[in-house]
C-alpha atoms as a PDB file:
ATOM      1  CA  UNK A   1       0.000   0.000   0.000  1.00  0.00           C
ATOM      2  CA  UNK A   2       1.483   3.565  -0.938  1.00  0.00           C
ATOM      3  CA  UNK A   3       2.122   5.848   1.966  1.00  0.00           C
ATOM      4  CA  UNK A   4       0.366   9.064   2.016  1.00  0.00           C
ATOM      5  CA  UNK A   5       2.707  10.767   0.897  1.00  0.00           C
ATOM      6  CA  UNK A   6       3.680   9.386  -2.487  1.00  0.00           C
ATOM      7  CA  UNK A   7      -0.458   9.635  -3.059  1.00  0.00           C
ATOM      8  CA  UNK A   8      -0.460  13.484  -2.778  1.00  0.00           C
ATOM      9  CA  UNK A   9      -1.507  15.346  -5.735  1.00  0.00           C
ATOM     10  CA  UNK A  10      -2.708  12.846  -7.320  1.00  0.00           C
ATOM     11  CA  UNK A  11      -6.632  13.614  -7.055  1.00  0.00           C
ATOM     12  CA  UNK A  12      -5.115  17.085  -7.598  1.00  0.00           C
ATOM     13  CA  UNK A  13      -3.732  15.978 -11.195  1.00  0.00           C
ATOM     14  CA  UNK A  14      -6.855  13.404 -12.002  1.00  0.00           C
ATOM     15  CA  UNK A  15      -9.054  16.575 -11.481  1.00  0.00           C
ATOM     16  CA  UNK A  16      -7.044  18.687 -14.161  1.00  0.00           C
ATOM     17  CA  UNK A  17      -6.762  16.064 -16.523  1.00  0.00           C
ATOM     18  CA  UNK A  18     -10.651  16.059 -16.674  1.00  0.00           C
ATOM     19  CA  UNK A  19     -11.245  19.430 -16.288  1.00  0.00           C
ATOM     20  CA  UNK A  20      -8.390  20.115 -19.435  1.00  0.00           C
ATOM     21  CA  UNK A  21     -10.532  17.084 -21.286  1.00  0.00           C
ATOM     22  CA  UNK A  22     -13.724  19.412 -20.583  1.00  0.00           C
ATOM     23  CA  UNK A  23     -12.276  21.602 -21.867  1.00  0.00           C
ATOM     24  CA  UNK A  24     -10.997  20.409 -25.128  1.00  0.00           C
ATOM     25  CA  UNK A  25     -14.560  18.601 -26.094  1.00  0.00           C
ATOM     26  CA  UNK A  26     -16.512  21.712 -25.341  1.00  0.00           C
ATOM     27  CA  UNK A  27     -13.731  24.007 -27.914  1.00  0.00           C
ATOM     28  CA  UNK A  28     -14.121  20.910 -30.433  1.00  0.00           C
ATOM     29  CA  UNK A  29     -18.222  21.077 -29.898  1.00  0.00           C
ATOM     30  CA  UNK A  30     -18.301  24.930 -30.050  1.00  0.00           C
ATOM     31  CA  UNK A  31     -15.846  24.806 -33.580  1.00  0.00           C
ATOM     32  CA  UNK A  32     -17.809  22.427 -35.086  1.00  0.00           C
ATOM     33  CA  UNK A  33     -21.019  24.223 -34.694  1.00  0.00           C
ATOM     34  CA  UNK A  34     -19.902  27.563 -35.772  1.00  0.00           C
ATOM     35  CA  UNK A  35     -18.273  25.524 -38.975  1.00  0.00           C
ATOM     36  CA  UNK A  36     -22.039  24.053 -39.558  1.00  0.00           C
ATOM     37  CA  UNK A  37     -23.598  27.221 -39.027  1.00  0.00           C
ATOM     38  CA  UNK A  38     -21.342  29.111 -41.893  1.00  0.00           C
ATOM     39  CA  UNK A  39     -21.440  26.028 -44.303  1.00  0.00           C
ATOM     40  CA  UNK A  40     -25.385  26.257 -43.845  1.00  0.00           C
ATOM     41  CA  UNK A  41     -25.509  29.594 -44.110  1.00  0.00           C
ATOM     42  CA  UNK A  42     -23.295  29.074 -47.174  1.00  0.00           C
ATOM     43  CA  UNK A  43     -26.016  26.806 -49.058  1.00  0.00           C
ATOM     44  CA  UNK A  44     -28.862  26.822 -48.001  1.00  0.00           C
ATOM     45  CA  UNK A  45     -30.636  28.311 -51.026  1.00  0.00           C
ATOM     46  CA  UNK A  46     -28.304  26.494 -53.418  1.00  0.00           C
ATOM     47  CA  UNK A  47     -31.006  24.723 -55.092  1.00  0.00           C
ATOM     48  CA  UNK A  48     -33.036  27.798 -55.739  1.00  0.00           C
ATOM     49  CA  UNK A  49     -29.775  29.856 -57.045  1.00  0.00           C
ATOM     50  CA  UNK A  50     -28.967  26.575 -59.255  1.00  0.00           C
ATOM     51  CA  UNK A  51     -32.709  27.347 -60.960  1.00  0.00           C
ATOM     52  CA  UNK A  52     -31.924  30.634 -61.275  1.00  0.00           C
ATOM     53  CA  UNK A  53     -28.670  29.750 -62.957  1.00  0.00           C
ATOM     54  CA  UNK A  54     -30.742  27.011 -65.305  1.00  0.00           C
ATOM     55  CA  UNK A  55     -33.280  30.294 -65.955  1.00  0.00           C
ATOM     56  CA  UNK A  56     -30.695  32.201 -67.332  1.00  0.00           C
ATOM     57  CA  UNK A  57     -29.178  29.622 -69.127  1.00  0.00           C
ATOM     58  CA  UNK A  58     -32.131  29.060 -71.065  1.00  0.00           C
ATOM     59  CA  UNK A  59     -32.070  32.205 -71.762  1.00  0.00           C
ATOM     60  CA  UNK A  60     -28.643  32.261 -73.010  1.00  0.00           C
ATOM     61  CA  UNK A  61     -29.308  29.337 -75.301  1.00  0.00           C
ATOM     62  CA  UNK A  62     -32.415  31.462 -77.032  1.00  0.00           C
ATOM     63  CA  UNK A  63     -34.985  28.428 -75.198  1.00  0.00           C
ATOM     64  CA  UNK A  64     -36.959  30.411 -74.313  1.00  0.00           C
ATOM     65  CA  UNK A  65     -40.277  28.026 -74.267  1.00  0.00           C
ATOM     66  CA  UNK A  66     -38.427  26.335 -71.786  1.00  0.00           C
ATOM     67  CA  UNK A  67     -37.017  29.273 -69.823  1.00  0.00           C
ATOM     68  CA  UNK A  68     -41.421  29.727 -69.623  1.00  0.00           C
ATOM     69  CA  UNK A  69     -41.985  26.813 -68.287  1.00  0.00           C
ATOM     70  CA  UNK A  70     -39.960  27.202 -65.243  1.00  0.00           C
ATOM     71  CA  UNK A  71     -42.290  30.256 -64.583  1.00  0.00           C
ATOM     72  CA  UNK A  72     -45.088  27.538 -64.210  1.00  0.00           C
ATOM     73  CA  UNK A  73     -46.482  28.557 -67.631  1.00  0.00           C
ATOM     74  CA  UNK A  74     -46.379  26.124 -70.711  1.00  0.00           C
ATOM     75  CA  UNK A  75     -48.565  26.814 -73.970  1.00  0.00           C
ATOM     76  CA  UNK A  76     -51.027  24.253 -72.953  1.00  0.00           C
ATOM     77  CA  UNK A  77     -51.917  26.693 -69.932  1.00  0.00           C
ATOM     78  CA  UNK A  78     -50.083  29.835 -70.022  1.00  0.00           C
ATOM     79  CA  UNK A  79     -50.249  31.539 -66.847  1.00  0.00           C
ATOM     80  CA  UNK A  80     -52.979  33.952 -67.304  1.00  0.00           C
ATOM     81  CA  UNK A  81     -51.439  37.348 -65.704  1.00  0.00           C
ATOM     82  CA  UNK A  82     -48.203  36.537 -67.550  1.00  0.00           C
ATOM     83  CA  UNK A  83     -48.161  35.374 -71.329  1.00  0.00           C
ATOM     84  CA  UNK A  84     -45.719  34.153 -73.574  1.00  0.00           C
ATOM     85  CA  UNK A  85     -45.844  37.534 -75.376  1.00  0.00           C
ATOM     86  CA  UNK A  86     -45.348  39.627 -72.079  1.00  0.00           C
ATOM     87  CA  UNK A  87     -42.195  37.148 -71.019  1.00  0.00           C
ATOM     88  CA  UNK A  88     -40.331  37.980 -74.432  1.00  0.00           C
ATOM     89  CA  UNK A  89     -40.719  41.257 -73.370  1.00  0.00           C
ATOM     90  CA  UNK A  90     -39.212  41.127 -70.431  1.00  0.00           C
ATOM     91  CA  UNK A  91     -36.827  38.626 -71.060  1.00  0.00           C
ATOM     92  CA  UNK A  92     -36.624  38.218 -75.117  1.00  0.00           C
ATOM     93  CA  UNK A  93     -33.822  39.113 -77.847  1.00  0.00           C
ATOM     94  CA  UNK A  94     -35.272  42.702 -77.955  1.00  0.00           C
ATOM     95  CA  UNK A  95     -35.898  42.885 -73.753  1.00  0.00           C
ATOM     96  CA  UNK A  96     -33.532  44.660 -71.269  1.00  0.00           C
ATOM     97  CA  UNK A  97     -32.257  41.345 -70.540  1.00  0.00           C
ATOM     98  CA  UNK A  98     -31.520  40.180 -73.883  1.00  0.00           C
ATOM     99  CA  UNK A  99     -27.647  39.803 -72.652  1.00  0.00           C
ATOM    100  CA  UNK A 100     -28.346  36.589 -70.524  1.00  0.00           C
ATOM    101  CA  UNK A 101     -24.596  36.000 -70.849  1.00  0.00           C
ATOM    102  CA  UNK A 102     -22.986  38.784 -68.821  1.00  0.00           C
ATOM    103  CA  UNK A 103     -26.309  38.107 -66.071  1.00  0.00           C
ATOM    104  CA  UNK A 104     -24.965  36.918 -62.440  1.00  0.00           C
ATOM    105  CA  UNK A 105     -27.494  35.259 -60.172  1.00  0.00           C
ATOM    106  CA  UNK A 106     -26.503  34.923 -56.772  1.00  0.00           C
ATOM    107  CA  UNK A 107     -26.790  35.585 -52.780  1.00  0.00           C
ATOM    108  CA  UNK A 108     -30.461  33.863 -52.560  1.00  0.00           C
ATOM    109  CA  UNK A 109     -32.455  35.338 -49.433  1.00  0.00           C
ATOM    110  CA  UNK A 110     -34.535  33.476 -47.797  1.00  0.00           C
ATOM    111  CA  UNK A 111     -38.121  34.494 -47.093  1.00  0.00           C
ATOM    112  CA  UNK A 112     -41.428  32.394 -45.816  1.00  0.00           C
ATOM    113  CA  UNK A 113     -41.761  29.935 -48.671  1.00  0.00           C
ATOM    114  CA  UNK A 114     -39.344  31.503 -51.320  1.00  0.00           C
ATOM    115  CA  UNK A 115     -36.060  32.439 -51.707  1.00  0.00           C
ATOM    116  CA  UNK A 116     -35.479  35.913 -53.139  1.00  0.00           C
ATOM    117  CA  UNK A 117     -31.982  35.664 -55.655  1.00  0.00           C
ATOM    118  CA  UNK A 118     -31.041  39.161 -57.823  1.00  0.00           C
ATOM    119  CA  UNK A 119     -29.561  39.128 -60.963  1.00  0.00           C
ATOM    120  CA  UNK A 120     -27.308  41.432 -61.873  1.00  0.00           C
ATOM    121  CA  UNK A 121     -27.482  42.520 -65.411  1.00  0.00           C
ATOM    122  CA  UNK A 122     -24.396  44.382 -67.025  1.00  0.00           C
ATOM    123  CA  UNK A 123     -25.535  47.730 -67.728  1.00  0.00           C
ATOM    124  CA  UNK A 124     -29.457  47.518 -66.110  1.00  0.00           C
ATOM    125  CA  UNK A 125     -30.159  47.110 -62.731  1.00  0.00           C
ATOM    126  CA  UNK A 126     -30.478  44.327 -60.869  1.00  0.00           C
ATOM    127  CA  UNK A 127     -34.099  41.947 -61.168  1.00  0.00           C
ATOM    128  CA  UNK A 128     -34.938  40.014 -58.390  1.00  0.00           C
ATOM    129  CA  UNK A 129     -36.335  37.024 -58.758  1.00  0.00           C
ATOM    130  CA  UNK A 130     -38.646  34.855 -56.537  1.00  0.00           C
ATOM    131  CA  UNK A 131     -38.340  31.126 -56.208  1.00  0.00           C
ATOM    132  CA  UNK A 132     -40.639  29.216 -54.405  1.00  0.00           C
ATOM    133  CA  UNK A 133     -39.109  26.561 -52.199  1.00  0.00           C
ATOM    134  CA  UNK A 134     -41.511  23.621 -52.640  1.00  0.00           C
ATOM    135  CA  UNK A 135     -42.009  23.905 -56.488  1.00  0.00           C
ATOM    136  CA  UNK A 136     -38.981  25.625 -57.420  1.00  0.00           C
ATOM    137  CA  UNK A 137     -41.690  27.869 -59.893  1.00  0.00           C
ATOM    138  CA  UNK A 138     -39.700  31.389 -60.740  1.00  0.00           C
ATOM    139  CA  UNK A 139     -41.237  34.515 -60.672  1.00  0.00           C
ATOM    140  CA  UNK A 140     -40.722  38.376 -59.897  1.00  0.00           C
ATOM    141  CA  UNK A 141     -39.978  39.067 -56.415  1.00  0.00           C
ATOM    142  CA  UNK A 142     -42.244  41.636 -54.888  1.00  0.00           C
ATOM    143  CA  UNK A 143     -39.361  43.528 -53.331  1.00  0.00           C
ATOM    144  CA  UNK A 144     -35.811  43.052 -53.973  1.00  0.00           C
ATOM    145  CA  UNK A 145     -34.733  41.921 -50.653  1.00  0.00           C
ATOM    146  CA  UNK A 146     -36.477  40.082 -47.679  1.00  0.00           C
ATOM    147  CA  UNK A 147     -37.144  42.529 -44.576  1.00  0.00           C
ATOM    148  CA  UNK A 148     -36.792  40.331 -41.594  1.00  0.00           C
ATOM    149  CA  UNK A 149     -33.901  40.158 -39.099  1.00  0.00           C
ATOM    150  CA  UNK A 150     -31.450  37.670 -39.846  1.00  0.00           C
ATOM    151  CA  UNK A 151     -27.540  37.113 -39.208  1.00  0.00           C
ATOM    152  CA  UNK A 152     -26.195  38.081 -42.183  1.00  0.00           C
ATOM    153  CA  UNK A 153     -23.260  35.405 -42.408  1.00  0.00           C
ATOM    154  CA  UNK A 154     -22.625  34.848 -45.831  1.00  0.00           C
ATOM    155  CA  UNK A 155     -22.604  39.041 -46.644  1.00  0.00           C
ATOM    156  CA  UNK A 156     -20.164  39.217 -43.747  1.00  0.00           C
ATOM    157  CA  UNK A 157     -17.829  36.099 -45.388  1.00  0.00           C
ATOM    158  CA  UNK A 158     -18.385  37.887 -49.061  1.00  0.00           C
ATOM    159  CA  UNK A 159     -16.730  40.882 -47.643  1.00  0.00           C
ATOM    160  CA  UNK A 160     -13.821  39.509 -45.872  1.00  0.00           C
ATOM    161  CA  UNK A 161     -12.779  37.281 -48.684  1.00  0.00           C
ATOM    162  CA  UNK A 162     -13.915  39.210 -51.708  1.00  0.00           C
ATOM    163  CA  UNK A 163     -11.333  41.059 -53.940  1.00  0.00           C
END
């Protein structure tokens, strides 16, 4: 049996060892949530910029019947506040937008059940677009950004690491 002497400390030591163990899971569980938090931040509306990014390269390729249909309108039933006539407008070889190539979609906002994305147009000013989350239908976004407090993560990453 060890005196009490050659013992002392030792509960002394055990009780750092756990509390330095502590201390190392709870850094490991606190890094690995704020990593989580900026990678969902990150993409969470990737699928809706992604449709976006199909939109416009409809557009680019001159489909446009196709770039209609992801509005939720086809010729069998055209949507009836938007026709084929008025999207060619807006979006046709003679439209604002008829330069789908230089367009950048990105940054989608989430808000309720849609994700607001703008494109940026060289030259014109930026559309925003609506995409609904559940049927991944496009269509103008009432307002250009959502008004609700939110962190704003990946704004705050864009400007650290941009230029």
């Amino acid at each position: 049996m060890a005196s009490y002497l050659e013992t002392y400390g030792e509960a002394e030591q055990h009780r750092a060892k756990r509390i330095r163990s502590i201390k190392w899971i709870v850094s490991v569980v606190a890094i690995a949530a704020l990593a989580g938090l900026i990678l969902w931040s990150l993409f969470q509306n990737r699928s809706e910029e992604a449709r976006v990014n199909l939109f416009l390269d409809h557009l680019k390729a001159q489909d446009y019947q196709d770039a209609y249909r992801m509005w939720g309108c086809t010729e069998t039933t055209p949507c009836r506040d938007y026709s084929f006539t008025r999207f060619m407008d807006d979006w046709g070889p003679k439209s604002p937008h008829a330069n789908a190539a230089s367009a950048k979609a990105g940054g989608g906002d989430t808000c309720g059940t849609g994700v607001v994305v703008p494109v940026d147009f060289k030259g014109t000013e930026q559309v925003p677009l609506w995409v609904e989350k559940n049927s991944k239908i496009i269509g103008f976004s009432p307002d250009p950004e959502c008004h609700k407090k939110r962190l704003r993560i990946r704004e705050f990453l864009h400007s650290l690491f941009s230029k």
